[in-house]
C-alpha atoms as a PDB file:
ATOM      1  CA  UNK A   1     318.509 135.906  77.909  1.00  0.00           C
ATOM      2  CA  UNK A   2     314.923 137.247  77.990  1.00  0.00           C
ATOM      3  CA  UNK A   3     312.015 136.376  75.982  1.00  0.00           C
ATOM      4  CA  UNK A   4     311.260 138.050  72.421  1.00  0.00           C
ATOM      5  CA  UNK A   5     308.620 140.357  74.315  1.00  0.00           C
ATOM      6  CA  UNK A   6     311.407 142.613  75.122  1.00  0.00           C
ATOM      7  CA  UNK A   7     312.407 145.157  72.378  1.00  0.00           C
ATOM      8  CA  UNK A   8     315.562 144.197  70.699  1.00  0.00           C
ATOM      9  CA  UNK A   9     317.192 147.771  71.377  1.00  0.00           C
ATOM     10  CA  UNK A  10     316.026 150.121  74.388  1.00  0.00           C
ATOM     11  CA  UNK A  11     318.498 152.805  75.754  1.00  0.00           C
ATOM     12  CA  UNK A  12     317.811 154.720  78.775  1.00  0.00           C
ATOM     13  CA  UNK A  13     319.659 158.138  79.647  1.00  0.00           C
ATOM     14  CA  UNK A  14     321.982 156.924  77.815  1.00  0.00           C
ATOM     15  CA  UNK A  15     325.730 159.668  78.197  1.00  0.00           C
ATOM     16  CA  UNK A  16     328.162 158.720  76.110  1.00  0.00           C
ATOM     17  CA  UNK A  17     332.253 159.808  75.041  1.00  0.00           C
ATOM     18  CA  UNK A  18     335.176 158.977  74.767  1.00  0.00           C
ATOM     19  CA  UNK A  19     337.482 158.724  78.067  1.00  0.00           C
ATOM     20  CA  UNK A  20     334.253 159.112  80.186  1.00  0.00           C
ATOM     21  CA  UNK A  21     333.371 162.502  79.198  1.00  0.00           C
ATOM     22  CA  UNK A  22     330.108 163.244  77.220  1.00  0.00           C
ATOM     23  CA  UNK A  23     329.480 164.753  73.889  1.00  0.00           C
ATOM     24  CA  UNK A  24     326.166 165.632  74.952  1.00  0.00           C
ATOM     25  CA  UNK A  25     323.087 165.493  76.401  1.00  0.00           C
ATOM     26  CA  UNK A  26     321.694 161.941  77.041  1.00  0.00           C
ATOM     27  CA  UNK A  27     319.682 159.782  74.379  1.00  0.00           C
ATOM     28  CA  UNK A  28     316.446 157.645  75.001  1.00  0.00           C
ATOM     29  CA  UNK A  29     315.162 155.690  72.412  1.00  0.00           C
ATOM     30  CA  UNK A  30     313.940 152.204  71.652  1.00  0.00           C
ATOM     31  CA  UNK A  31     314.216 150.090  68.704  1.00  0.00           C
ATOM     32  CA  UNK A  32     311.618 147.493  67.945  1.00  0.00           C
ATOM     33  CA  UNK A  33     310.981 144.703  65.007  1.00  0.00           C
ATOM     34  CA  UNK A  34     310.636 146.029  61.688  1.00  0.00           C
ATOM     35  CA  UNK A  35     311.324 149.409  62.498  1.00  0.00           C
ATOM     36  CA  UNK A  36     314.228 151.513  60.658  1.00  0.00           C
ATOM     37  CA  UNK A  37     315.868 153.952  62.796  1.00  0.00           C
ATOM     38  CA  UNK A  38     318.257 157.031  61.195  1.00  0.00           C
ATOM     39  CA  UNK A  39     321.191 158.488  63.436  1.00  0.00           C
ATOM     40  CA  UNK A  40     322.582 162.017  61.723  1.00  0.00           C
ATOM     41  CA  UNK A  41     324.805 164.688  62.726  1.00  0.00           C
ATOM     42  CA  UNK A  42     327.435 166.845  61.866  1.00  0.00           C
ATOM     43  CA  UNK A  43     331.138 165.268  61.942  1.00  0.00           C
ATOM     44  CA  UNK A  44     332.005 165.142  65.529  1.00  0.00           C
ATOM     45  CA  UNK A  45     328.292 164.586  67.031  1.00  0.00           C
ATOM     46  CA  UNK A  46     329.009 161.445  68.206  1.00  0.00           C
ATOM     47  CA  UNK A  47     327.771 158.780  65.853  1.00  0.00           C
ATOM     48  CA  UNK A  48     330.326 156.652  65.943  1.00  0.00           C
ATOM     49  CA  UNK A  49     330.859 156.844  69.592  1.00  0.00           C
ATOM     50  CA  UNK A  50     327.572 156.092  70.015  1.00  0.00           C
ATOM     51  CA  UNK A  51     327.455 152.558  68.003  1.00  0.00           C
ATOM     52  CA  UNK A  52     330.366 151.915  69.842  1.00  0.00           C
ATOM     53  CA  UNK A  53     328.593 152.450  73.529  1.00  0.00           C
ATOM     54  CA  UNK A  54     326.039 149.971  72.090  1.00  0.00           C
ATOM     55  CA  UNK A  55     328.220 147.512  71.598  1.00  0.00           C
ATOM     56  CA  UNK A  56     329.845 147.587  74.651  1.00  0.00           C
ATOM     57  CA  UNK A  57     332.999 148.750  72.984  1.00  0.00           C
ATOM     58  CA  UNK A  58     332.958 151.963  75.276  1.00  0.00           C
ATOM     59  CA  UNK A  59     331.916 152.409  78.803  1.00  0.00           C
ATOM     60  CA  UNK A  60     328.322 154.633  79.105  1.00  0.00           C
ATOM     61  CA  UNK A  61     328.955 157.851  80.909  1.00  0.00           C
ATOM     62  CA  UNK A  62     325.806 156.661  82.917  1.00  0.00           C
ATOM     63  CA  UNK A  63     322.597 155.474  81.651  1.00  0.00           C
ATOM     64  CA  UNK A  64     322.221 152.336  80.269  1.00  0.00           C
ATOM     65  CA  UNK A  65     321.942 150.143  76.979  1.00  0.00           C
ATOM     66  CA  UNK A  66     319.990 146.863  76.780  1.00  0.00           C
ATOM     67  CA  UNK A  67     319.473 144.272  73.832  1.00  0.00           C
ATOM     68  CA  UNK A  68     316.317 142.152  74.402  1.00  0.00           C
ATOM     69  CA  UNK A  69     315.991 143.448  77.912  1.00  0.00           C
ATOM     70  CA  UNK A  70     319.629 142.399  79.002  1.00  0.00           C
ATOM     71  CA  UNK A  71     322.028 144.961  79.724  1.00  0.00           C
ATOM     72  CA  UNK A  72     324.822 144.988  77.151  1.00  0.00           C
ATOM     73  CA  UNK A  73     327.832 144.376  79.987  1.00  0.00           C
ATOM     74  CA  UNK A  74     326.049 141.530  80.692  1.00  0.00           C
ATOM     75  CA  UNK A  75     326.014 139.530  77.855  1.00  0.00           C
ATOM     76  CA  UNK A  76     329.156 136.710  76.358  1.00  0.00           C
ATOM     77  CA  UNK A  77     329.996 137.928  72.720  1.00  0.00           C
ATOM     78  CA  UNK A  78     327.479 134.666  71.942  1.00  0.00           C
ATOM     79  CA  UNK A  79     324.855 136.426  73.022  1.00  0.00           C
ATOM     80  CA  UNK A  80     325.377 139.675  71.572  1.00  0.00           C
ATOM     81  CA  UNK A  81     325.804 138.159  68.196  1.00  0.00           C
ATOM     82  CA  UNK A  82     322.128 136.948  68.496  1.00  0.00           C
ATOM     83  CA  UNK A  83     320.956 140.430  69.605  1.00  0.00           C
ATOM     84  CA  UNK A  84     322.841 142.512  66.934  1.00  0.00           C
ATOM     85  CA  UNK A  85     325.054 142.119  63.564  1.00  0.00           C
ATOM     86  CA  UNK A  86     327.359 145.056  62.551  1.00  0.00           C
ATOM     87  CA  UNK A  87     328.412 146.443  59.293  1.00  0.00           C
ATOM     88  CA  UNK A  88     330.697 149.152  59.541  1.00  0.00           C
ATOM     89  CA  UNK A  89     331.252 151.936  56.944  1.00  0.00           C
ATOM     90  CA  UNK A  90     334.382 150.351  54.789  1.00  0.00           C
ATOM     91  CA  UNK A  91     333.963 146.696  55.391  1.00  0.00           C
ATOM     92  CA  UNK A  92     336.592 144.351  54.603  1.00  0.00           C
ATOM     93  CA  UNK A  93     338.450 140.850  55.349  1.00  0.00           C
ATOM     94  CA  UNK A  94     342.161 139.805  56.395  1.00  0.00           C
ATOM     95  CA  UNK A  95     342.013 137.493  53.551  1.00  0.00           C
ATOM     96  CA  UNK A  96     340.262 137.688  50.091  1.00  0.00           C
ATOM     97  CA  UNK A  97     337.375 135.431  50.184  1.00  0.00           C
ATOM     98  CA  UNK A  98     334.740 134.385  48.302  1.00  0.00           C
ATOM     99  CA  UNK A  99     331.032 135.938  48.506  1.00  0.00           C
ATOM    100  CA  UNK A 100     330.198 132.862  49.973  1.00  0.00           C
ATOM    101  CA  UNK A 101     333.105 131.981  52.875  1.00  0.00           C
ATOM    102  CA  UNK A 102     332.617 136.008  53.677  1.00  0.00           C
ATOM    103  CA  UNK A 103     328.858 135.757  54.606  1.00  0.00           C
ATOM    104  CA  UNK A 104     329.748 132.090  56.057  1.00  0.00           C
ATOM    105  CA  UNK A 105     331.804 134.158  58.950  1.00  0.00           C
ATOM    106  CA  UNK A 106     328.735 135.781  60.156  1.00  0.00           C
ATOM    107  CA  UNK A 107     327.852 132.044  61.756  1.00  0.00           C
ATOM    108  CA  UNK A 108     331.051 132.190  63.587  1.00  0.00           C
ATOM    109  CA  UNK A 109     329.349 135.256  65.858  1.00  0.00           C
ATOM    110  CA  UNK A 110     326.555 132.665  67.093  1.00  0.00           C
ATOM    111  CA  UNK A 111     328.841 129.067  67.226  1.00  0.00           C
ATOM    112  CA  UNK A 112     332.511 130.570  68.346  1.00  0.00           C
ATOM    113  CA  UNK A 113     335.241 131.110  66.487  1.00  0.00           C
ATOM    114  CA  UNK A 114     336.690 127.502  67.618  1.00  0.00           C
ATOM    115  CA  UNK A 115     333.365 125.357  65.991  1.00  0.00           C
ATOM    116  CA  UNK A 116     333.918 124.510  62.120  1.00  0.00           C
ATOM    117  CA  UNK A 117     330.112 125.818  60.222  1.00  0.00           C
ATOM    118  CA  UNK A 118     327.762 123.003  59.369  1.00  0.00           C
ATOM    119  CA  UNK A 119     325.506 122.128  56.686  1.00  0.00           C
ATOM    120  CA  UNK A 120     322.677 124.315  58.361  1.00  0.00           C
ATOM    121  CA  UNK A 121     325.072 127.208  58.808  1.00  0.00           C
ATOM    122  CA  UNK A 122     325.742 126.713  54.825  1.00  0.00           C
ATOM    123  CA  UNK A 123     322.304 126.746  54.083  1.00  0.00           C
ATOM    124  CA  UNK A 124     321.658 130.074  56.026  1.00  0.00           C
ATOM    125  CA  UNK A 125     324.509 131.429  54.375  1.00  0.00           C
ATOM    126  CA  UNK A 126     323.168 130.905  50.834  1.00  0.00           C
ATOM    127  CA  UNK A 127     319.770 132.380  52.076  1.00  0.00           C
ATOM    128  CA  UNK A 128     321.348 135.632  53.461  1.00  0.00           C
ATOM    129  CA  UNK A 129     322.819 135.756  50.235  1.00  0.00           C
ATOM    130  CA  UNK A 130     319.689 134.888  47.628  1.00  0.00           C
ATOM    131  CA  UNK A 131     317.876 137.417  50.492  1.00  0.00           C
ATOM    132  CA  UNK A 132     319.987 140.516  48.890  1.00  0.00           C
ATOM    133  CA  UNK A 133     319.716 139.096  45.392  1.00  0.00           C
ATOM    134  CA  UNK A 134     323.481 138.727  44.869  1.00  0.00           C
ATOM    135  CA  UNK A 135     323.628 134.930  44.231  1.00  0.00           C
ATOM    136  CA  UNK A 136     325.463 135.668  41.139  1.00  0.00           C
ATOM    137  CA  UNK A 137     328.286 136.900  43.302  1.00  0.00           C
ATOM    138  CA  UNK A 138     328.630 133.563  45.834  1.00  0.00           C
ATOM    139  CA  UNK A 139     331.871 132.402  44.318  1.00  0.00           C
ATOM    140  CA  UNK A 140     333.471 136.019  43.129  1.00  0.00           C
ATOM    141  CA  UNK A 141     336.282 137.294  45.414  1.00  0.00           C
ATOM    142  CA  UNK A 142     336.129 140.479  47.572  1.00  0.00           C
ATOM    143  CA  UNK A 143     338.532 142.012  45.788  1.00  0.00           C
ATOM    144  CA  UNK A 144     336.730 141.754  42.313  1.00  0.00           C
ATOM    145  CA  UNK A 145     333.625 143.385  43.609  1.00  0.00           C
ATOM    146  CA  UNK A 146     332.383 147.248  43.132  1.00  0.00           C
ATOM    147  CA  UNK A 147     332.178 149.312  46.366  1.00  0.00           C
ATOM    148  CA  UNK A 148     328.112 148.820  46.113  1.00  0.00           C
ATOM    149  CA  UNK A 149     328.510 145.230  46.122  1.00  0.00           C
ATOM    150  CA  UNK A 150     330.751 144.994  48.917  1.00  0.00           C
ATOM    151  CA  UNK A 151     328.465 146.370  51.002  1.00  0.00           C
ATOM    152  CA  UNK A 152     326.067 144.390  49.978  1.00  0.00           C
ATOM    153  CA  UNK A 153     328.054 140.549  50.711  1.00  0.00           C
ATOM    154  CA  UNK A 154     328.368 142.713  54.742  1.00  0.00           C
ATOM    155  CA  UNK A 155     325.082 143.033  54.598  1.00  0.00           C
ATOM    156  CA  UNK A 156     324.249 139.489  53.764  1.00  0.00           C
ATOM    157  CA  UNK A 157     327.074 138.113  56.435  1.00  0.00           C
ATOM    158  CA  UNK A 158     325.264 140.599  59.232  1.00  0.00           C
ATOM    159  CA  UNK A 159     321.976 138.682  58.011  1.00  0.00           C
ATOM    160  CA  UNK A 160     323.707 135.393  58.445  1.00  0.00           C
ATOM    161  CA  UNK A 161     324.141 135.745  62.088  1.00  0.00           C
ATOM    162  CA  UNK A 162     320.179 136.051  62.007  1.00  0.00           C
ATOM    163  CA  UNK A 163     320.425 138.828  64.757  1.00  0.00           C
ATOM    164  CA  UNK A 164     317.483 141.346  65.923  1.00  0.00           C
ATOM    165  CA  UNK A 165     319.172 143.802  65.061  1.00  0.00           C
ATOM    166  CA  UNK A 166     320.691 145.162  62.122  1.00  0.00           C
ATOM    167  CA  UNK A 167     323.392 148.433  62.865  1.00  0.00           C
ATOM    168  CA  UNK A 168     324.697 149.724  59.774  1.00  0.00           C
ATOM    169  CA  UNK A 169     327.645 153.099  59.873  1.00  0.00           C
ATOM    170  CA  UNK A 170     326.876 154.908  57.087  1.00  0.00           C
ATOM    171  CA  UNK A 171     325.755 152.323  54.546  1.00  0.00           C
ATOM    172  CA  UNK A 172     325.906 154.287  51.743  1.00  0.00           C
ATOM    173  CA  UNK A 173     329.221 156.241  51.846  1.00  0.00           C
ATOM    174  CA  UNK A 174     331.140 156.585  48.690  1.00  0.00           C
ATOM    175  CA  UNK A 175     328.621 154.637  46.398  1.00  0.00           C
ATOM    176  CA  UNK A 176     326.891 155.948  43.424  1.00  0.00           C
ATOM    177  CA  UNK A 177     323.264 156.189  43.002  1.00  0.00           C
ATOM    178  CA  UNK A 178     322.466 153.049  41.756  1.00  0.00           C
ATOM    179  CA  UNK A 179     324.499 151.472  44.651  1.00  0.00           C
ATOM    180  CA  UNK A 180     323.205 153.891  47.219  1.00  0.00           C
ATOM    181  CA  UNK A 181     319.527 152.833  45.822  1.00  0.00           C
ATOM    182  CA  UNK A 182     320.327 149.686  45.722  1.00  0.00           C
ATOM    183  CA  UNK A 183     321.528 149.378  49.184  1.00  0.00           C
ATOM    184  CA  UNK A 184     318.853 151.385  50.929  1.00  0.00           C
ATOM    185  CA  UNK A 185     316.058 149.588  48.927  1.00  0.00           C
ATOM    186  CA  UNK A 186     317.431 145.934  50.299  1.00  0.00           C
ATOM    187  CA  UNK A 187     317.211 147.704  53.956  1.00  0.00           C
ATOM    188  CA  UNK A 188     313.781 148.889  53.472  1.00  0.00           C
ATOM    189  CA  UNK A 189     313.024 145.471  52.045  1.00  0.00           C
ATOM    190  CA  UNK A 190     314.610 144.108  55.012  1.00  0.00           C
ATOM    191  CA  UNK A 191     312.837 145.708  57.722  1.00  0.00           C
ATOM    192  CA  UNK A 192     309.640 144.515  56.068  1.00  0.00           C
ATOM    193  CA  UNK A 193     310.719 141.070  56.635  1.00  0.00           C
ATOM    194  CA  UNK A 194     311.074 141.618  61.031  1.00  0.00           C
ATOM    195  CA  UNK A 195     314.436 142.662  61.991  1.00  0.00           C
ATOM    196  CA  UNK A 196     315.285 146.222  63.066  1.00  0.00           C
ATOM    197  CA  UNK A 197     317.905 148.434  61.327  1.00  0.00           C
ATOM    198  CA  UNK A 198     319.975 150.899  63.224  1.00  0.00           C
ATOM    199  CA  UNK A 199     322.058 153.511  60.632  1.00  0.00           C
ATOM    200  CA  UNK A 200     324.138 156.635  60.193  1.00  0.00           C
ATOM    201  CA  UNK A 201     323.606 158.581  57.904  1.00  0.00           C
ATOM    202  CA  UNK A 202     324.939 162.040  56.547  1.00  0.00           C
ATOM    203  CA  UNK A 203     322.335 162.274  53.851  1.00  0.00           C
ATOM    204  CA  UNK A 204     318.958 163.479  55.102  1.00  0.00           C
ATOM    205  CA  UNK A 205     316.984 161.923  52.044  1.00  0.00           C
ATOM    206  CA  UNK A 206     318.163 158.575  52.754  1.00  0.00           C
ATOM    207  CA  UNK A 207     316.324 159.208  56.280  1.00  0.00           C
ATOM    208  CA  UNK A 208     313.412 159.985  54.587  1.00  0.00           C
ATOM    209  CA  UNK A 209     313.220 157.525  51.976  1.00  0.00           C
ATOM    210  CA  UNK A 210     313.578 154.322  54.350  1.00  0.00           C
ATOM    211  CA  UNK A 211     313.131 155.209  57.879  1.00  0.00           C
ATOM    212  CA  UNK A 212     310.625 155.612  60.795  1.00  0.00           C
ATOM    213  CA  UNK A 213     312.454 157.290  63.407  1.00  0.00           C
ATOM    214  CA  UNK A 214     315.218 159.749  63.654  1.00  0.00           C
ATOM    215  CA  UNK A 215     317.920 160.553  65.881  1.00  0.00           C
ATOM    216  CA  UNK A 216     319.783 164.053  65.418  1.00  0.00           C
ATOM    217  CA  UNK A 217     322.757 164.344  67.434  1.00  0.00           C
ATOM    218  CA  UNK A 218     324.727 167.763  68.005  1.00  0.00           C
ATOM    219  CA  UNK A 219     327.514 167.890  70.099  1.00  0.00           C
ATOM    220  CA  UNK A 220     327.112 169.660  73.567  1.00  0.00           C
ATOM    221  CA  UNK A 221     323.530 169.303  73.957  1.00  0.00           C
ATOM    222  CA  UNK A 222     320.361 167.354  73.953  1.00  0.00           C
ATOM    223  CA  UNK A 223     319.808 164.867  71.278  1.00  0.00           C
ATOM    224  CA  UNK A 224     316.580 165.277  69.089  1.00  0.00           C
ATOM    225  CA  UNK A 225     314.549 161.672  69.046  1.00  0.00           C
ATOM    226  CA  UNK A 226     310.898 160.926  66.773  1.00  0.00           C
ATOM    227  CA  UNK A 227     309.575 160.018  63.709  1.00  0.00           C
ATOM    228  CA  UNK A 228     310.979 160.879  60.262  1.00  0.00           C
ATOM    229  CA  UNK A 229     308.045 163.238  59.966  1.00  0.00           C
ATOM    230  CA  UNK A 230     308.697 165.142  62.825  1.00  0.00           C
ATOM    231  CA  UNK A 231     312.784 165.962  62.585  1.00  0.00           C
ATOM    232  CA  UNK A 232     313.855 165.167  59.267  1.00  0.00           C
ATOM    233  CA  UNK A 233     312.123 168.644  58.347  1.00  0.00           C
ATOM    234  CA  UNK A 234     314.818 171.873  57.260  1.00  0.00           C
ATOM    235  CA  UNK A 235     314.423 174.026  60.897  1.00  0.00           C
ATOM    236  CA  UNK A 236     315.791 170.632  63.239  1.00  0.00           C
ATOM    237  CA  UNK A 237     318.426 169.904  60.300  1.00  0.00           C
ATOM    238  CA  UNK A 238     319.506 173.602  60.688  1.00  0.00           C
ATOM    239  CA  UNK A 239     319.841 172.355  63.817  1.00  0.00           C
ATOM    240  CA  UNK A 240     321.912 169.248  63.993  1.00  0.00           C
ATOM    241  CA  UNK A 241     324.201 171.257  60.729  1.00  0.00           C
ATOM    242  CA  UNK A 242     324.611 174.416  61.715  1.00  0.00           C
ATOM    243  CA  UNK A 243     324.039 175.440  58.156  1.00  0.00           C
ATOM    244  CA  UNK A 244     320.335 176.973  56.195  1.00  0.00           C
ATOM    245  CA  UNK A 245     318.365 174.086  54.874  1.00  0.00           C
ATOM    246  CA  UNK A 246     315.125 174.201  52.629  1.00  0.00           C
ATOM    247  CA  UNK A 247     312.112 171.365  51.883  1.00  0.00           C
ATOM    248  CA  UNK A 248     310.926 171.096  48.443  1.00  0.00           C
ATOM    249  CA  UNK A 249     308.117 168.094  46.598  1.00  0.00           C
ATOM    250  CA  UNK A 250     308.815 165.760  44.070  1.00  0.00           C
ATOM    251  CA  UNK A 251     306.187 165.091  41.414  1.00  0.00           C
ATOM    252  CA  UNK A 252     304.786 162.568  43.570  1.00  0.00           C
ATOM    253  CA  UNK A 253     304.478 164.778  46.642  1.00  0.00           C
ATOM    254  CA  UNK A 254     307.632 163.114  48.283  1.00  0.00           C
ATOM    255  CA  UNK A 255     309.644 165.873  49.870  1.00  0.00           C
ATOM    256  CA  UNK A 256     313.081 166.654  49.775  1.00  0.00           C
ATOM    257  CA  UNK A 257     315.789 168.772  51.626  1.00  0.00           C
ATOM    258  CA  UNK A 258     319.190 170.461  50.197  1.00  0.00           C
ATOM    259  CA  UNK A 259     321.274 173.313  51.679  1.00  0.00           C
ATOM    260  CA  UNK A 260     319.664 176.364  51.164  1.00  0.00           C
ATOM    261  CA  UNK A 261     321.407 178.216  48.008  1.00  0.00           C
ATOM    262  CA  UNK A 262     323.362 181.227  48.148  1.00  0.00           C
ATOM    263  CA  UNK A 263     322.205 183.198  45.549  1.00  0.00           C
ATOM    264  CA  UNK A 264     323.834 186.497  45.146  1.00  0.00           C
ATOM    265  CA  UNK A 265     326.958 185.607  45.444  1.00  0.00           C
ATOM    266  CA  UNK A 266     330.254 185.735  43.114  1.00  0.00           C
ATOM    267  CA  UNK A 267     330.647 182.723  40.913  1.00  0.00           C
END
């Protein structure tokens, strides 16, 4: 493995699809420390595939994908644990666990799954867990929790692997508000503290409440890479949508973006 100078996330010309054929244009981007990075697009763009090509899971149609400067076909499932932890959009368990044994599995991604945790892996366990402020949840079974804190034991058994890299698919799908707040204010949170955090997203403000960067994916061409600032604006989401967006500002000055209403028409 290479030192911690490297970023923990660069991709390079990166093509990428399913049976070697690419939904697009390549990507470039690279993911540092601290920094939250927003992938959106239209069903179809390619999101999914594309956290999939990270992992390894699917074969780049050329370019290439390295975590902490080693190419990702290069590196034992060990390794990869260090680099990256993943929460995917409906997370789950083969067996109904407790809070705690849940996040206790993300250790298994650094020690194998033959190695029985340890007292230190315990410890880390009930930090990951005090880190997202649901200690009151440690011995409650998956099944007994709300959708919001589901995702929210994931998140703690990603942190538990103490990876670079955080890659979240669509965090916030099917909660509430208050869940969705509560999720994306632990990420921002997060972030603050030194890893990097990698998500999907289909909601636009989300983008702009917690991240630096964007990514806008639309299939068959070019993706769209910079700062929030830059693409999370209504004329690149008309874009990425294929549908009439429009900015407005919040009391405070923070802006927001909705589909542009049809007004006129037959209700």
């Amino acid at each position: 493995m290479s030192t911690r100078a490297e970023p923990p996330l660069r991709v390079a010309a990166l093509g990428f699809g399913p049976a070697g054929a690419a939904l697009g244009g390549t990507v470039d981007f690279t993911l540092r420390e601290g920094r939250i990075l927003a992938v959106l697009g239209a069903n179809g763009a390619g999101k999914t595939t594309l956290f999939r090509t990270l992992f390894g899971a699917i074969a780049p149609v050329c370019g290439t994908v390295q975590w902490a400067g080693v190419a990702v076909g290069s590196l034992a499932p060990a390794e990869l644990a260090r680099c990256a932890a993943w929460v995917p959009q409906s997370p789950g368990a083969g067996f109904d666990f407790s809070v705690f044994d849940y996040v206790l599995l993300g250790r298994l991604g650094r020690a194998g799954v033959l190695s029985a945790p340890g007292q230190a892996d315990r410890d880390i366990a009930r930090e990951a867990i005090a880190d997202l402020g649901i200690e009151a949840l440690a011995t409650r079974r998956l099944s007994r929790l709300s959708g919001g804190e589901r995702q929210l034991a994931a998140i703690a058994r990603a942190l538990a692997q103490q990876a670079r890299v955080l890659v979240l698919d669509e965090p916030t799908a099917s909660l509430d508000l208050s869940n969705q707040a509560r999720v994306l204010d632990r990420l921002a949170l997060l972030a603050a503290s030194g890893p990097a955090i990698l998500f999907s997203t289909h909601e636009p403000n989300h983008a702009l409440q917690v991240a630096h960067d964007a990514l806008l994916l639309r299939r068959g061409d070019e993706a769209r890479f910079g700062s929030v600032d830059e693409l999370i604006r209504p004329e690149a989401l008309e874009w990425a949508y294929s549908v009439a967006v429009e900015a407005a500002y919040t009391a405070d000055g923070s802006m927001v973006v909705a589909r542009r209403s049809q007004r006129g028409l037959a209700r």
